[in-house]
C-alpha atoms as a PDB file:
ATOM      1  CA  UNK A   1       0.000   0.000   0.000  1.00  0.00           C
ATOM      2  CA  UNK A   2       3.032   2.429   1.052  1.00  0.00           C
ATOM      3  CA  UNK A   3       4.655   1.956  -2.574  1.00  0.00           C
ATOM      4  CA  UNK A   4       1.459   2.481  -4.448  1.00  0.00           C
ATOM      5  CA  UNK A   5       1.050   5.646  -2.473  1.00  0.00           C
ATOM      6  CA  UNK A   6       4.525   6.537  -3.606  1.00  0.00           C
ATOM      7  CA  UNK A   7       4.107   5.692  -7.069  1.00  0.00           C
ATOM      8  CA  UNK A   8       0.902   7.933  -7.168  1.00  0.00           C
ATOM      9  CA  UNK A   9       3.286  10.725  -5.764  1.00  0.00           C
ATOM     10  CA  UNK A  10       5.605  10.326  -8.063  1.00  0.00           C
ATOM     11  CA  UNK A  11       3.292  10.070 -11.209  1.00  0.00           C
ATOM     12  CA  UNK A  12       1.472  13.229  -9.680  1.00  0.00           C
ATOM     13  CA  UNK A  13       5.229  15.171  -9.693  1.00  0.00           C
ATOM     14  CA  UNK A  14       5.885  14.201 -13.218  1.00  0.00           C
ATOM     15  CA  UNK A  15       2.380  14.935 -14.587  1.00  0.00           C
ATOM     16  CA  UNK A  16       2.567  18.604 -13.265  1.00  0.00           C
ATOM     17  CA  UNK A  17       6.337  19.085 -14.383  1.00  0.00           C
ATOM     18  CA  UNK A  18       5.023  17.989 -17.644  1.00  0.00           C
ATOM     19  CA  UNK A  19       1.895  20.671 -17.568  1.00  0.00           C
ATOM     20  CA  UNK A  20       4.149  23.378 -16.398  1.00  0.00           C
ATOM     21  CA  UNK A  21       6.687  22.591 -19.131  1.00  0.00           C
ATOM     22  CA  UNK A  22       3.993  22.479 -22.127  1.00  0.00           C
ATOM     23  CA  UNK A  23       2.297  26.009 -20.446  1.00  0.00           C
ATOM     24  CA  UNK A  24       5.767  27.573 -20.770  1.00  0.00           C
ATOM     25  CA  UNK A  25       5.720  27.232 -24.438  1.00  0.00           C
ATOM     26  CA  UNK A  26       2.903  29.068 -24.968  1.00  0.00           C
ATOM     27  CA  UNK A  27       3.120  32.669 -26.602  1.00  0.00           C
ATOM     28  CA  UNK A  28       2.317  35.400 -24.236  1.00  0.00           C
ATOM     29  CA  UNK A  29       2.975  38.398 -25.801  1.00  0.00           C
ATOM     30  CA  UNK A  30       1.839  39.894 -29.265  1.00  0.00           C
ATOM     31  CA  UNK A  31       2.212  38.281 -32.315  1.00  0.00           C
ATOM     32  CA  UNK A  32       1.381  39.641 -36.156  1.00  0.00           C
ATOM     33  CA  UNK A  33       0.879  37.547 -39.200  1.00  0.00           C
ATOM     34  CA  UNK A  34       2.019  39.861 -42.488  1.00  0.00           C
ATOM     35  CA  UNK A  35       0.531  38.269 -45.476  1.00  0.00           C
ATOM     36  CA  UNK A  36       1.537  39.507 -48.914  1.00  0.00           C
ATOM     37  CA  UNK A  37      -1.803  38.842 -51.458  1.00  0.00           C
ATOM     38  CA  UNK A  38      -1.283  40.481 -55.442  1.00  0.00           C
ATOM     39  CA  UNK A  39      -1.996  44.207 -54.720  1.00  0.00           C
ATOM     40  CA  UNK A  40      -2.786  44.075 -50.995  1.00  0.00           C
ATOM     41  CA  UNK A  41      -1.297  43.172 -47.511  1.00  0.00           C
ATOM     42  CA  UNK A  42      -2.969  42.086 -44.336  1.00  0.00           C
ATOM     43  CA  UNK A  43      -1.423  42.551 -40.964  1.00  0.00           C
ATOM     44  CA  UNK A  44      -3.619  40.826 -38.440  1.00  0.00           C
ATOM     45  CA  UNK A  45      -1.707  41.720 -35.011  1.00  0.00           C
ATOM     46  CA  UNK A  46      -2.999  39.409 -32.242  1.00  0.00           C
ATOM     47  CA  UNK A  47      -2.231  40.581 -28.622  1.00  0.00           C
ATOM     48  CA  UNK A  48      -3.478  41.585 -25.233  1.00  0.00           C
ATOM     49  CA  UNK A  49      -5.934  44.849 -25.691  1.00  0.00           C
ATOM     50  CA  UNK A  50      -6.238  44.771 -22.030  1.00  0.00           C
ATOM     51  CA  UNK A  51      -2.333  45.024 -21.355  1.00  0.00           C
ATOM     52  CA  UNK A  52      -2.418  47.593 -24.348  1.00  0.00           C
ATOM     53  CA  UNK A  53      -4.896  49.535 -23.106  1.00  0.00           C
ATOM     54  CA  UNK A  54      -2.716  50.347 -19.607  1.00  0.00           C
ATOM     55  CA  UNK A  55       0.189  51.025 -21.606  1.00  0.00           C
ATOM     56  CA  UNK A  56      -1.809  53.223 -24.142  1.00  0.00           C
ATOM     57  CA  UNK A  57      -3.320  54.974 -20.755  1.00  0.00           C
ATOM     58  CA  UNK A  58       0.367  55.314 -19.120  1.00  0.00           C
ATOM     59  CA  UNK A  59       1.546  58.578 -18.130  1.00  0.00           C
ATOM     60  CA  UNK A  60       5.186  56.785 -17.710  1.00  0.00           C
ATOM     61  CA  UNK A  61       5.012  55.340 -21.241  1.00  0.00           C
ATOM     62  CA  UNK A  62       4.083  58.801 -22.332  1.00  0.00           C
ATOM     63  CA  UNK A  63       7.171  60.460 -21.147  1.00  0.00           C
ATOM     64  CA  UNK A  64       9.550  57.947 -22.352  1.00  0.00           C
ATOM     65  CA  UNK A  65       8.030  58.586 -26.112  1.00  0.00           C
ATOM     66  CA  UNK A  66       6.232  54.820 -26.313  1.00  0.00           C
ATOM     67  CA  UNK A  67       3.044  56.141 -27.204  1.00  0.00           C
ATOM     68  CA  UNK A  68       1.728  59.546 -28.753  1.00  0.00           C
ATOM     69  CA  UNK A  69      -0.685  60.832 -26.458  1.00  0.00           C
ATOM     70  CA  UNK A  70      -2.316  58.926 -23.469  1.00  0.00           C
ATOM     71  CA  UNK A  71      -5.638  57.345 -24.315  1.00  0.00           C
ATOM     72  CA  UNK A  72      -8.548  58.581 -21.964  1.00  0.00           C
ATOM     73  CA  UNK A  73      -9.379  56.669 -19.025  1.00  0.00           C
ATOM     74  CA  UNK A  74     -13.027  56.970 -19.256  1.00  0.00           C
ATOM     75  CA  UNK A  75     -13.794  55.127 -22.500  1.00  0.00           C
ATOM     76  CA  UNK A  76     -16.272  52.549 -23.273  1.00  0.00           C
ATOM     77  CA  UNK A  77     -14.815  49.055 -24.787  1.00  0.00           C
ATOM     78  CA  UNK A  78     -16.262  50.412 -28.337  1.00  0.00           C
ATOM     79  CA  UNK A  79     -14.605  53.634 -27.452  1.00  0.00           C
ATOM     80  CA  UNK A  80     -10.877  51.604 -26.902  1.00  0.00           C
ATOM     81  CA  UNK A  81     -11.324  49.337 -29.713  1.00  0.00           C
ATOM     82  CA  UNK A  82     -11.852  52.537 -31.967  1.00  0.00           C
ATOM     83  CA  UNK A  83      -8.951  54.160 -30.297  1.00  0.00           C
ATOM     84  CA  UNK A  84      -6.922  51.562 -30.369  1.00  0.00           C
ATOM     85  CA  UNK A  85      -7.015  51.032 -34.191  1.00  0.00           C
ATOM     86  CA  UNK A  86      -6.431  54.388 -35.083  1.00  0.00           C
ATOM     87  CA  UNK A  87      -3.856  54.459 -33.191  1.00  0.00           C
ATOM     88  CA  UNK A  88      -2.592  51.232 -34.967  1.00  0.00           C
ATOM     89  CA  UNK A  89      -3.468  52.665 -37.942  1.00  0.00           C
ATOM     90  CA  UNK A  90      -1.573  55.967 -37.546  1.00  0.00           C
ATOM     91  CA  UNK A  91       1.832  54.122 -36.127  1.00  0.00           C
ATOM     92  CA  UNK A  92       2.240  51.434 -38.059  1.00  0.00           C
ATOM     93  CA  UNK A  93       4.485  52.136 -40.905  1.00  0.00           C
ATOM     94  CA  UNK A  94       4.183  50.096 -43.965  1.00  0.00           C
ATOM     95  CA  UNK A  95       7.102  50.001 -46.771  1.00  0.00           C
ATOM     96  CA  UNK A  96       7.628  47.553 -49.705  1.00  0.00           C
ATOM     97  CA  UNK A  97       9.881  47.442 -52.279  1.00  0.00           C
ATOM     98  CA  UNK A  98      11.200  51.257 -50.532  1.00  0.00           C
ATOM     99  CA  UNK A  99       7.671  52.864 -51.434  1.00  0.00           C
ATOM    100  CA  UNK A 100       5.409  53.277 -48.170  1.00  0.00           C
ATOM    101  CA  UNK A 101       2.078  52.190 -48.037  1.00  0.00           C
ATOM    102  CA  UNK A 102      -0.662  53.525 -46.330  1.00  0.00           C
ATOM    103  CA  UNK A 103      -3.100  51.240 -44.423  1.00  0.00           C
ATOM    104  CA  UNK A 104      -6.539  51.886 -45.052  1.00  0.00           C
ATOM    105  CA  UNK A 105      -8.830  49.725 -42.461  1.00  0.00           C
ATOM    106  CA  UNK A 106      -8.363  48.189 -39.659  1.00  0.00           C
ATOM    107  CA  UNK A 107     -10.857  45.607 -38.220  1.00  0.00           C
ATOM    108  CA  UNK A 108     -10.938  44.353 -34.714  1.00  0.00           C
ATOM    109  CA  UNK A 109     -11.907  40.849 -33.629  1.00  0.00           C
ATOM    110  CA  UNK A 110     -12.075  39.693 -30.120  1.00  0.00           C
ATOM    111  CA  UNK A 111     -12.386  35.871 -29.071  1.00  0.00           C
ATOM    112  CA  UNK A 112     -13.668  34.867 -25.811  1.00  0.00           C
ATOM    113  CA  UNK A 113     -10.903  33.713 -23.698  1.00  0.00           C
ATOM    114  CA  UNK A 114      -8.332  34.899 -26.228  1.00  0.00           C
ATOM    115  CA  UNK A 115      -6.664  37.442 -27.427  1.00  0.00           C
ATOM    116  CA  UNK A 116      -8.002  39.993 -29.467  1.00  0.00           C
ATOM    117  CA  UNK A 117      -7.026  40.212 -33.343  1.00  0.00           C
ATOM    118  CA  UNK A 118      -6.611  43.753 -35.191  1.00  0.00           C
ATOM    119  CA  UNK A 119      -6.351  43.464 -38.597  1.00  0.00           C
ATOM    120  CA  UNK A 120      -4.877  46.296 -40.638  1.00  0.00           C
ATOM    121  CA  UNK A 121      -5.311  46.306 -44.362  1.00  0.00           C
ATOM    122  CA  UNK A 122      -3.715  48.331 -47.089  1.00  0.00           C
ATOM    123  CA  UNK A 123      -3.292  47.972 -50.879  1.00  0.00           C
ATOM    124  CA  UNK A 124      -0.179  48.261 -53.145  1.00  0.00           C
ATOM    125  CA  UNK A 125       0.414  48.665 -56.790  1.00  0.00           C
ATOM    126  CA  UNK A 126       3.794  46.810 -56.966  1.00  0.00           C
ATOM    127  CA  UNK A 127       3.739  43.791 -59.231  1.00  0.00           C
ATOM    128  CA  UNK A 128       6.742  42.283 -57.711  1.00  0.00           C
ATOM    129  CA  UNK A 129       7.527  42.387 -54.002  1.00  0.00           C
ATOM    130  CA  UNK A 130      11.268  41.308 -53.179  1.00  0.00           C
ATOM    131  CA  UNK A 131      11.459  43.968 -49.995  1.00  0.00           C
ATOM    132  CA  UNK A 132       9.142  44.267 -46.775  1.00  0.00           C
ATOM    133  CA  UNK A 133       9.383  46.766 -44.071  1.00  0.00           C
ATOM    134  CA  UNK A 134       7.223  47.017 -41.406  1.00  0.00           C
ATOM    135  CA  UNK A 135       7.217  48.960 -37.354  1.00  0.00           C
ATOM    136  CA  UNK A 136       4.868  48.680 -35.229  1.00  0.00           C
ATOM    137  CA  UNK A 137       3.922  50.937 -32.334  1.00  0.00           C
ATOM    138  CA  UNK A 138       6.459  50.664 -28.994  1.00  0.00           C
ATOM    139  CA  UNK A 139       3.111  50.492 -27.089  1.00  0.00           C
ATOM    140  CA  UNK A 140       2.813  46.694 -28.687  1.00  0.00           C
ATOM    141  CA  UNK A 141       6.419  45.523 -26.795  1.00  0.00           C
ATOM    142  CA  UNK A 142       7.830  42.781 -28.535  1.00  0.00           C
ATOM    143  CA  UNK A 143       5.958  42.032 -31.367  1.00  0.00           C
ATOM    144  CA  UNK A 144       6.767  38.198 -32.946  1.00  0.00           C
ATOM    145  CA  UNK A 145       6.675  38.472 -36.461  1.00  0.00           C
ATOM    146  CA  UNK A 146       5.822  35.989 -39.655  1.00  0.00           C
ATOM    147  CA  UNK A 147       5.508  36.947 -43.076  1.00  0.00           C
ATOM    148  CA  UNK A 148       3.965  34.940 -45.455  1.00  0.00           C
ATOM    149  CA  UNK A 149       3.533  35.262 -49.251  1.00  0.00           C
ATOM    150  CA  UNK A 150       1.000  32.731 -50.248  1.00  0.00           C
ATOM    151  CA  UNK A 151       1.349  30.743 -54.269  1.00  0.00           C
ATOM    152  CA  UNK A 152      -2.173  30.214 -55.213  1.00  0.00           C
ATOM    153  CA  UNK A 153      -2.583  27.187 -57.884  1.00  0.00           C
ATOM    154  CA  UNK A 154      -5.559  24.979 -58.557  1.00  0.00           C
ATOM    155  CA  UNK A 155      -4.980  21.730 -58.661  1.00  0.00           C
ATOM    156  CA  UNK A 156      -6.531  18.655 -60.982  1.00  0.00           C
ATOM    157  CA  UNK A 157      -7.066  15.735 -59.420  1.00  0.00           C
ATOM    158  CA  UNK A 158      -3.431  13.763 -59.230  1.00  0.00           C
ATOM    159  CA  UNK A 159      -1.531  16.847 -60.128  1.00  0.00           C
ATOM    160  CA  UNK A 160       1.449  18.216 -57.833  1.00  0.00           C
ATOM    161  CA  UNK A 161       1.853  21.233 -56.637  1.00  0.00           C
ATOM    162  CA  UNK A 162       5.343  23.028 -57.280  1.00  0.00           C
ATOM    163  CA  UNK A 163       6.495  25.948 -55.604  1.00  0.00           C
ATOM    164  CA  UNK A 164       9.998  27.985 -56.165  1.00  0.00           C
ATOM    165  CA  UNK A 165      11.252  30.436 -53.363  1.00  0.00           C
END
């Protein structure tokens, strides 16, 4: 009885090691996803609003220079959201192939339990894109980037798909 006890201990141990070691992998911060479509670019920028929110209403972060002006305490969630992407839209600074692009929308998507996704959308005239440069906002922190340029093909049945990068 003693050693079962034990080994249920010692399972127990290993089983939350394991849980704490898969919840440290997990992104906490903000991330964006740049996709590059003919003629137009999508930034969806998923992060905390909350957390940006009580930067974006920091007197601090206003002194150092992180953020513009400081957002108004007294603001309904529609009120922040609205704020919050034209702010977005104002700092984030779009260049490809050297010629800056202006972003024209931004949506904003919030998930229960999640974090919330803005999505900033501009268009372009370049036919070929070999150069990206984006900045985001200090107020984001960190921001974990991935660009993407999709290939679109359609595909007949048995075909293969070839791509060149």
């Amino acid at each position: 009885m003693f050693v079962l006890k034990k080994c249920y201990l010692i399972f127990m141990c290993v089983l939350l090691n394991l849980s704490a070691a898969v919840s440290a992998h997990e992104l906490n911060g903000t991330s964006a996803h740049i996709i590059l479509r003919d003629g137009q670019v999508e930034v969806k920028v998923i992060t905390d609003t909350a957390h940006l929110a009580a930067t974006l209403q920091s007197d601090q972060a206003w002194l150092t220079g992180d953020i513009e002006q400081v957002m108004p305490g007294n603001l309904s969630i529609n009120d922040q959201q609205s704020y919050i992407k034209n702010m977005l839209l104002q700092s984030t600074h779009l260049q490809i192939n050297n010629q800056k692009i202006a972003f024209e929308q931004a949506l904003f998507n919030t998930y229960p339990n999640q974090h919330d996704e803005i999505v900033l959308l501009a268009r372009h005239k370049v036919s070929k894109v070999t150069d990206v440069a984006l900045t985001f906002s200090k107020s984001l922190g960190a921001v974990h980037t991935n660009i993407v340029k999709p290939q679109y093909s359609l595909l007949s049945a048995g075909e293969t798909v070839h791509a060149s990068y």
